[in-house]
N, C-alpha and C. Protein backbone atom coordinates (compact mmCIF):
# COMPACT_ATOMS: atom_id res chain seq x y z
N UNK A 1 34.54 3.88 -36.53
CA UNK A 1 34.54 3.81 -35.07
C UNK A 1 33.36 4.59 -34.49
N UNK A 2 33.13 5.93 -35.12
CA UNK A 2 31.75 7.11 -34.29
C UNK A 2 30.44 5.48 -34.44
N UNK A 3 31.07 4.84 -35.99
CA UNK A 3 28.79 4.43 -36.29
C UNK A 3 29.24 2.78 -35.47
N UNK A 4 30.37 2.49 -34.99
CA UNK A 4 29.74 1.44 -33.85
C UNK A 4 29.54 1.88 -32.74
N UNK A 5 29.95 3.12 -31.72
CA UNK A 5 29.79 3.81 -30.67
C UNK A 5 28.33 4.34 -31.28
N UNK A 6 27.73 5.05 -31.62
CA UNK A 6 26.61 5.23 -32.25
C UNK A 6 25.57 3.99 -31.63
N UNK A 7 26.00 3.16 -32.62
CA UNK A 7 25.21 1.76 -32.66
C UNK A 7 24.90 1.22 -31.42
N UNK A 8 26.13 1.10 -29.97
CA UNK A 8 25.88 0.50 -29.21
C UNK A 8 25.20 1.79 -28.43
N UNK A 9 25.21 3.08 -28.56
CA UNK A 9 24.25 3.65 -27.73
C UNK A 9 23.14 3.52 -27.80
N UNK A 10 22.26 3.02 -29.39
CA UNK A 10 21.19 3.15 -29.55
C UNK A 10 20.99 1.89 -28.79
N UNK A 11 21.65 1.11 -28.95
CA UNK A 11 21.07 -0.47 -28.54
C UNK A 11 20.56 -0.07 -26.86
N UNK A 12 21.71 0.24 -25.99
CA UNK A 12 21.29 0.65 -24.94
C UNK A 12 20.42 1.56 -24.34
N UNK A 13 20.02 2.63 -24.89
CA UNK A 13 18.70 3.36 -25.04
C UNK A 13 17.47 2.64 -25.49
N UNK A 14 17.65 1.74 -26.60
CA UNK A 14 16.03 1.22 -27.22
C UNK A 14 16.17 0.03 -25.92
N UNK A 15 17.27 -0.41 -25.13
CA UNK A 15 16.92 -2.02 -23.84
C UNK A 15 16.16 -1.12 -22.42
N UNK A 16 16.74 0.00 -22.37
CA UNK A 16 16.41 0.74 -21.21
C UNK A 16 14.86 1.06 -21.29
N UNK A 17 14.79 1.72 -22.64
CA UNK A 17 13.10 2.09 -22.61
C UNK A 17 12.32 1.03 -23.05
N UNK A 18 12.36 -0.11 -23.15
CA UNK A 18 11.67 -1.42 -22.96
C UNK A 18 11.50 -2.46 -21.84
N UNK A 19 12.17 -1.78 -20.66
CA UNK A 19 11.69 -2.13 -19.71
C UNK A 19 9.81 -1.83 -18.97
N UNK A 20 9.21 -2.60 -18.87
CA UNK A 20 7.79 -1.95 -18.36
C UNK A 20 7.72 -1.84 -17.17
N UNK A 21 6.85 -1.03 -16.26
CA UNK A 21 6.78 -0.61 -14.84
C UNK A 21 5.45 -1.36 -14.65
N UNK A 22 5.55 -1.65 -13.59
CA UNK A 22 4.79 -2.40 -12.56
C UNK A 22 4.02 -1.61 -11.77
N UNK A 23 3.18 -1.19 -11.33
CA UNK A 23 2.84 -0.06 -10.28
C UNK A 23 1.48 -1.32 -9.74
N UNK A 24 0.77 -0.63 -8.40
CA UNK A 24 -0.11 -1.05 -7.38
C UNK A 24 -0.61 0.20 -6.94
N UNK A 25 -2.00 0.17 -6.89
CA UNK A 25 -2.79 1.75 -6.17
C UNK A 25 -4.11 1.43 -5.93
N UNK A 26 -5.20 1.60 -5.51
CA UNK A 26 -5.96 1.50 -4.89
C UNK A 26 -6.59 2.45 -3.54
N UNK A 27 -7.66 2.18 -2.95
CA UNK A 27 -8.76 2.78 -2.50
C UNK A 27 -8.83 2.04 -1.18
N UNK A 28 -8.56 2.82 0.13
CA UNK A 28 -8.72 2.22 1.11
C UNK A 28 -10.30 3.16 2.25
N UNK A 29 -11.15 1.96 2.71
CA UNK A 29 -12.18 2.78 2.76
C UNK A 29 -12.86 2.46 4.05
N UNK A 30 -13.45 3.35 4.63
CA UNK A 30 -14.03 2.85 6.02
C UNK A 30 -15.45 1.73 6.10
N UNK A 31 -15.12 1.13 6.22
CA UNK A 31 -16.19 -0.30 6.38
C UNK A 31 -17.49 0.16 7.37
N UNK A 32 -17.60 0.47 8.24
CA UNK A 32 -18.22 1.32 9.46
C UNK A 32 -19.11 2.61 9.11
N UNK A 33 -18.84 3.22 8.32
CA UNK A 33 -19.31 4.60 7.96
C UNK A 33 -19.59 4.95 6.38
N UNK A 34 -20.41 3.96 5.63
CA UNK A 34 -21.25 4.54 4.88
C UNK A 34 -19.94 4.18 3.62
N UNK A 35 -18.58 3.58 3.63
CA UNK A 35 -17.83 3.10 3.07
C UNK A 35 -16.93 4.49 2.18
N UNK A 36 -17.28 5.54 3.44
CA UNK A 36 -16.11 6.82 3.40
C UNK A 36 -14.37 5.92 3.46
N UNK A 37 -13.74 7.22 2.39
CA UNK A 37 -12.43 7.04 2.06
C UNK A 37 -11.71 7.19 3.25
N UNK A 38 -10.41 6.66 3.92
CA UNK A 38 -9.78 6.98 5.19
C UNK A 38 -8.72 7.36 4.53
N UNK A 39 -8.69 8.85 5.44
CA UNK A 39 -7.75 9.71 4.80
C UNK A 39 -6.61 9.22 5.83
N UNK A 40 -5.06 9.27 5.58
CA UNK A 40 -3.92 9.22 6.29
C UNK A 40 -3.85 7.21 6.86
N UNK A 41 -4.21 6.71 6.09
CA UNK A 41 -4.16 5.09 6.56
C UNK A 41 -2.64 4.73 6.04
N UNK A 42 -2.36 3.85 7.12
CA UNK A 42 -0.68 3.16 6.28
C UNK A 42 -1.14 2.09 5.33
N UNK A 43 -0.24 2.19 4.28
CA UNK A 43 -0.30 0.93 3.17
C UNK A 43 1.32 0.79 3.43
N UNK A 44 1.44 -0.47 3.50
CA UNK A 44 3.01 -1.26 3.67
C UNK A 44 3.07 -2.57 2.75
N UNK A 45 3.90 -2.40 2.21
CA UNK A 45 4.52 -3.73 1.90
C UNK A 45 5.22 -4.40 2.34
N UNK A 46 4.56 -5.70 3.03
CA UNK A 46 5.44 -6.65 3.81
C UNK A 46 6.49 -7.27 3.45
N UNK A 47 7.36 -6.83 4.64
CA UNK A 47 8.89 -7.32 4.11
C UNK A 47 9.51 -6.67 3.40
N UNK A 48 9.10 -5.73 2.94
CA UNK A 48 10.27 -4.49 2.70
C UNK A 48 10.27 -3.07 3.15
N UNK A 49 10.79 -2.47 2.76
CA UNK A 49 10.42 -0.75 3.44
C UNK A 49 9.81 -0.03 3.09
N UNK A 50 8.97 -0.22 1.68
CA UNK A 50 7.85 0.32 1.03
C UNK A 50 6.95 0.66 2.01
N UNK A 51 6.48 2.09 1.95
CA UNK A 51 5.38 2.61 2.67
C UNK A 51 4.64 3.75 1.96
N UNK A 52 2.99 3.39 2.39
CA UNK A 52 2.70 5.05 2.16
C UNK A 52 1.41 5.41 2.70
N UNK A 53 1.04 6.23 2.73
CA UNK A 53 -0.38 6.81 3.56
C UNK A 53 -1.04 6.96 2.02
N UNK A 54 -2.79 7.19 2.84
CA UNK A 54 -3.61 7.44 1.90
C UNK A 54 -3.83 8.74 1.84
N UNK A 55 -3.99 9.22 0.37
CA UNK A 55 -5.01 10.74 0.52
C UNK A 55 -6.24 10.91 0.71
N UNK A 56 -6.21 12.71 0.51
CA UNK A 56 -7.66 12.41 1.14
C UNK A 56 -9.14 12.07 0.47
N UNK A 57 -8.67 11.25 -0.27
CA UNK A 57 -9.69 10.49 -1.16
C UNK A 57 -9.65 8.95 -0.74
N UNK A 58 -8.81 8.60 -0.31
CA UNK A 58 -8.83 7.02 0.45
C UNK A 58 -7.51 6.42 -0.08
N UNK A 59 -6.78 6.75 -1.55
CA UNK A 59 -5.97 6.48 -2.78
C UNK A 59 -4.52 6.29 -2.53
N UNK A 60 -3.99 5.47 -2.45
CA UNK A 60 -2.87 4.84 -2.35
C UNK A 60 -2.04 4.69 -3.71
N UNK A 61 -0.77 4.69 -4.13
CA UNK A 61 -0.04 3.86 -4.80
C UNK A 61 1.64 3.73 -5.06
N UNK A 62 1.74 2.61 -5.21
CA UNK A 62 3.40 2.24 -5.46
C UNK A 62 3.58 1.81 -6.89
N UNK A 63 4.68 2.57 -7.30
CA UNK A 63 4.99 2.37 -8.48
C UNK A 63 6.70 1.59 -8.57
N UNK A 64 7.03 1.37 -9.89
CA UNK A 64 8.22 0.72 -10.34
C UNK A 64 8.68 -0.33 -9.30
N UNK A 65 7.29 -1.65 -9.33
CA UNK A 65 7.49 -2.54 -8.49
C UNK A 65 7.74 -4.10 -9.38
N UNK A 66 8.64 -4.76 -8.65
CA UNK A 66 9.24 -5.79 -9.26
C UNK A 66 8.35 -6.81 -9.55
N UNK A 67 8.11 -7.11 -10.62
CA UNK A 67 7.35 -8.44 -10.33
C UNK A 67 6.98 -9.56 -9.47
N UNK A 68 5.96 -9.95 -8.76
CA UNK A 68 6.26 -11.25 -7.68
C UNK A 68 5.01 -10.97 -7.11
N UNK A 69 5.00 -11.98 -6.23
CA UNK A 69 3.57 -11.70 -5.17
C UNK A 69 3.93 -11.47 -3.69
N UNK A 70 2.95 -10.64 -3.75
CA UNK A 70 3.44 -9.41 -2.24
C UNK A 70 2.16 -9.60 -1.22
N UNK A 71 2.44 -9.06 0.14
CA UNK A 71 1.52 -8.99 1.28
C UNK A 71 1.60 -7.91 1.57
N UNK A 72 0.09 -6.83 1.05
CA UNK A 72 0.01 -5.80 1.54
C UNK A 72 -0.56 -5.71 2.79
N UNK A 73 0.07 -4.27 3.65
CA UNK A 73 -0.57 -4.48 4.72
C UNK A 73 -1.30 -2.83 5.01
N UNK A 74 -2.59 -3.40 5.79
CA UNK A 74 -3.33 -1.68 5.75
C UNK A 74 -3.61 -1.72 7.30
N UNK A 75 -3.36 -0.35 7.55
CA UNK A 75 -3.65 -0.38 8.74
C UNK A 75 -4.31 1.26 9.40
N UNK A 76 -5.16 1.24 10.49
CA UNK A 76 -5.68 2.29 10.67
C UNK A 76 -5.94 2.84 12.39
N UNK A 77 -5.41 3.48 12.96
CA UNK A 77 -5.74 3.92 14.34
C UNK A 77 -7.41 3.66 14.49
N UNK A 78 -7.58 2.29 15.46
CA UNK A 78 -9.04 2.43 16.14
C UNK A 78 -9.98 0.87 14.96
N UNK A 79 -8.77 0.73 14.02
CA UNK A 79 -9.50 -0.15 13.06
C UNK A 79 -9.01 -1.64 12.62
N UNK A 80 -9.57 -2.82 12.28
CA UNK A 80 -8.42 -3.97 12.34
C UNK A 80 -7.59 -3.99 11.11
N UNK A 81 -6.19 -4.24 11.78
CA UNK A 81 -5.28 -4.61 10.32
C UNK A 81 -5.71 -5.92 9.88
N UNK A 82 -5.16 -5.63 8.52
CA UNK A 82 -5.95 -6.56 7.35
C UNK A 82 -4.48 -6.55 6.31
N UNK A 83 -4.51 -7.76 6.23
CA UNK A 83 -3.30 -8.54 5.08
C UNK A 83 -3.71 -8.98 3.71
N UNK A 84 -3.59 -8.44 2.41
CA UNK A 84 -4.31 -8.59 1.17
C UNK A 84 -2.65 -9.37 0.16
N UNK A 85 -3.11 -10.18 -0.13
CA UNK A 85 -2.17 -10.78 -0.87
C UNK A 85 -2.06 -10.06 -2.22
N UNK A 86 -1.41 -9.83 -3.44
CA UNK A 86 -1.36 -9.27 -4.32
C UNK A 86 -0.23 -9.58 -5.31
N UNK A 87 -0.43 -10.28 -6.52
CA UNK A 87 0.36 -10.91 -7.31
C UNK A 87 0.86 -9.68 -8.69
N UNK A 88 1.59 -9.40 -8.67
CA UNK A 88 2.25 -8.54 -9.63
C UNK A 88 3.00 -9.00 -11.28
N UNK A 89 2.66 -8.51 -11.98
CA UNK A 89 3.31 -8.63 -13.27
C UNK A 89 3.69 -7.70 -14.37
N UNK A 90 4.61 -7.88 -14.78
CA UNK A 90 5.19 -7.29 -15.80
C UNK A 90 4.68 -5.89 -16.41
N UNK A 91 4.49 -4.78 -16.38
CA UNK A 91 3.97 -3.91 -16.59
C UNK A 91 2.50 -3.57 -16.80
N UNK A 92 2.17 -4.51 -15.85
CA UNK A 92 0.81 -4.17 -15.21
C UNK A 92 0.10 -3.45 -13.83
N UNK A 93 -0.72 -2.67 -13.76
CA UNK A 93 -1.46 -1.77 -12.75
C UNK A 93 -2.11 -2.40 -11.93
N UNK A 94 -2.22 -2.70 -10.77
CA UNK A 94 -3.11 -3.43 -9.93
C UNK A 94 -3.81 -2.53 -9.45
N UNK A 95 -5.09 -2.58 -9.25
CA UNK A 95 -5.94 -1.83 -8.53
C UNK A 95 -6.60 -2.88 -7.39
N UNK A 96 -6.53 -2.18 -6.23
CA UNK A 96 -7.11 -2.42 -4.77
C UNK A 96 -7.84 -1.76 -4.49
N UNK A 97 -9.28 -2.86 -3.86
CA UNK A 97 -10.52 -1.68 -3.02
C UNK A 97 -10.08 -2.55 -1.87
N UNK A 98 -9.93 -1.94 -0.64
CA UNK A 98 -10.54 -2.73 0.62
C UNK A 98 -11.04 -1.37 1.65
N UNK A 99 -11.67 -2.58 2.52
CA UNK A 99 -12.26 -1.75 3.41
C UNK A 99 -12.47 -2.24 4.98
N UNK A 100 -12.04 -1.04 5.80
CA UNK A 100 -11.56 -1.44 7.48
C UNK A 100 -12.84 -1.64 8.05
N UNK A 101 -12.84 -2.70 9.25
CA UNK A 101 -13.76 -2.57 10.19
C UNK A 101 -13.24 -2.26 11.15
N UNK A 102 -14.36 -1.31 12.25
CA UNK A 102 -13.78 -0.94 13.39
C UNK A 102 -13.21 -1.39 14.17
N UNK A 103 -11.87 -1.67 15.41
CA UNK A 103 -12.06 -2.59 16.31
C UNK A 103 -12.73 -2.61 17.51
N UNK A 104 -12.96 -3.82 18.01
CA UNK A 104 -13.24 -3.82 19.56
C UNK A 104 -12.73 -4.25 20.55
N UNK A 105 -12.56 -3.35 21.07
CA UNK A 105 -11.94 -3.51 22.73
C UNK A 105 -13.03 -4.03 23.63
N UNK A 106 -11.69 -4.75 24.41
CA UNK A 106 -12.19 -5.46 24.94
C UNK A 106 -12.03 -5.13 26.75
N UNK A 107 -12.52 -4.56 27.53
CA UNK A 107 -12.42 -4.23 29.06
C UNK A 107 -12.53 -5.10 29.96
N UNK A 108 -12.61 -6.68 29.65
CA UNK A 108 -12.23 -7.14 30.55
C UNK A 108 -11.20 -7.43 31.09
N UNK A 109 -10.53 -7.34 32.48
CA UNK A 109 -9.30 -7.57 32.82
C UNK A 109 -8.60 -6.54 33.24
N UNK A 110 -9.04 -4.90 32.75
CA UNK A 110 -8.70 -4.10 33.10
C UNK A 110 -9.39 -3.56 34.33
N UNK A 111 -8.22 -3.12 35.60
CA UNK A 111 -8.78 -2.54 36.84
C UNK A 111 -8.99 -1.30 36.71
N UNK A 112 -10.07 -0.94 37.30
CA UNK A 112 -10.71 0.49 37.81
C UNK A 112 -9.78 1.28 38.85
N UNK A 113 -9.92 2.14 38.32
CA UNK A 113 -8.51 3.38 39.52
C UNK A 113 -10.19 3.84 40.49
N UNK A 114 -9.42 3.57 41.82
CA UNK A 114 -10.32 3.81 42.52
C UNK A 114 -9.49 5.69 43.12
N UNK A 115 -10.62 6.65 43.32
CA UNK A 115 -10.13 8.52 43.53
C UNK A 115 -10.64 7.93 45.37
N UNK A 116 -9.80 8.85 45.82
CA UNK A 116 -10.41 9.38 46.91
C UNK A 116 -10.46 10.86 47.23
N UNK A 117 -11.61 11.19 47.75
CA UNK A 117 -12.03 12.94 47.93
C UNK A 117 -11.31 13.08 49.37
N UNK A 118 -10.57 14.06 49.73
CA UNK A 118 -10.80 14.64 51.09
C UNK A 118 -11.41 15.76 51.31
């Protein structure tokens, strides 16, 4: 009875550690400025609750991610969001470079506050 309890623990220990991890990380970088790292940018994964900021090297990553193809999303105060598709597999590392351009505003349409002095 111990060497089949035995037996089925090993089985379940050698299925557990043969699972492989999936991870995604990458480099998010300012397009505008000489293609400096942006420190504190959101990286999201669309459609789920996955989130994370960059350090202060530009460097992003998500780990123990399921296989499938995903829509990352990057985004930056002052800069355009940008949607990167990204196909995932089986205990493989994806590495991402992208890089933001600034946005532009646009002032037309907006009224002028007119002061008056007394």
């Amino acid at each position: 009875m111990k060497q089949v309890f035995f037996l089925i623990t090993l089985m379940i220990c050698s299925l557990s550690f043969g699972q492989e991890n999936s991870s995604l990380q990458g480099n998010i970088l300012d397009g505008e400025l000489f293609n400096e790292p942006l420190l504190m940018a959101t990286v999201s994964i669309e459609n789920t609750t996955l989130s994370t900021h960059t350090n202060f090297h530009g460097k992003f990553e998500f780990d123990n991610l399921t296989p499938g193809t995903y829509n990352i999303i990057v985004q930056f105060l002052g800069y355009e969001t940008i949607k990167l598709p990204v196909t995932i597999t089986s205990g493989e590392t994806i590495n991402v470079q992208a890089s933001l351009q600034s946005k532009t505003l646009s002032l037309i349409g907006i009224s002028t506050l007119k002061t008056t002095s007394k």
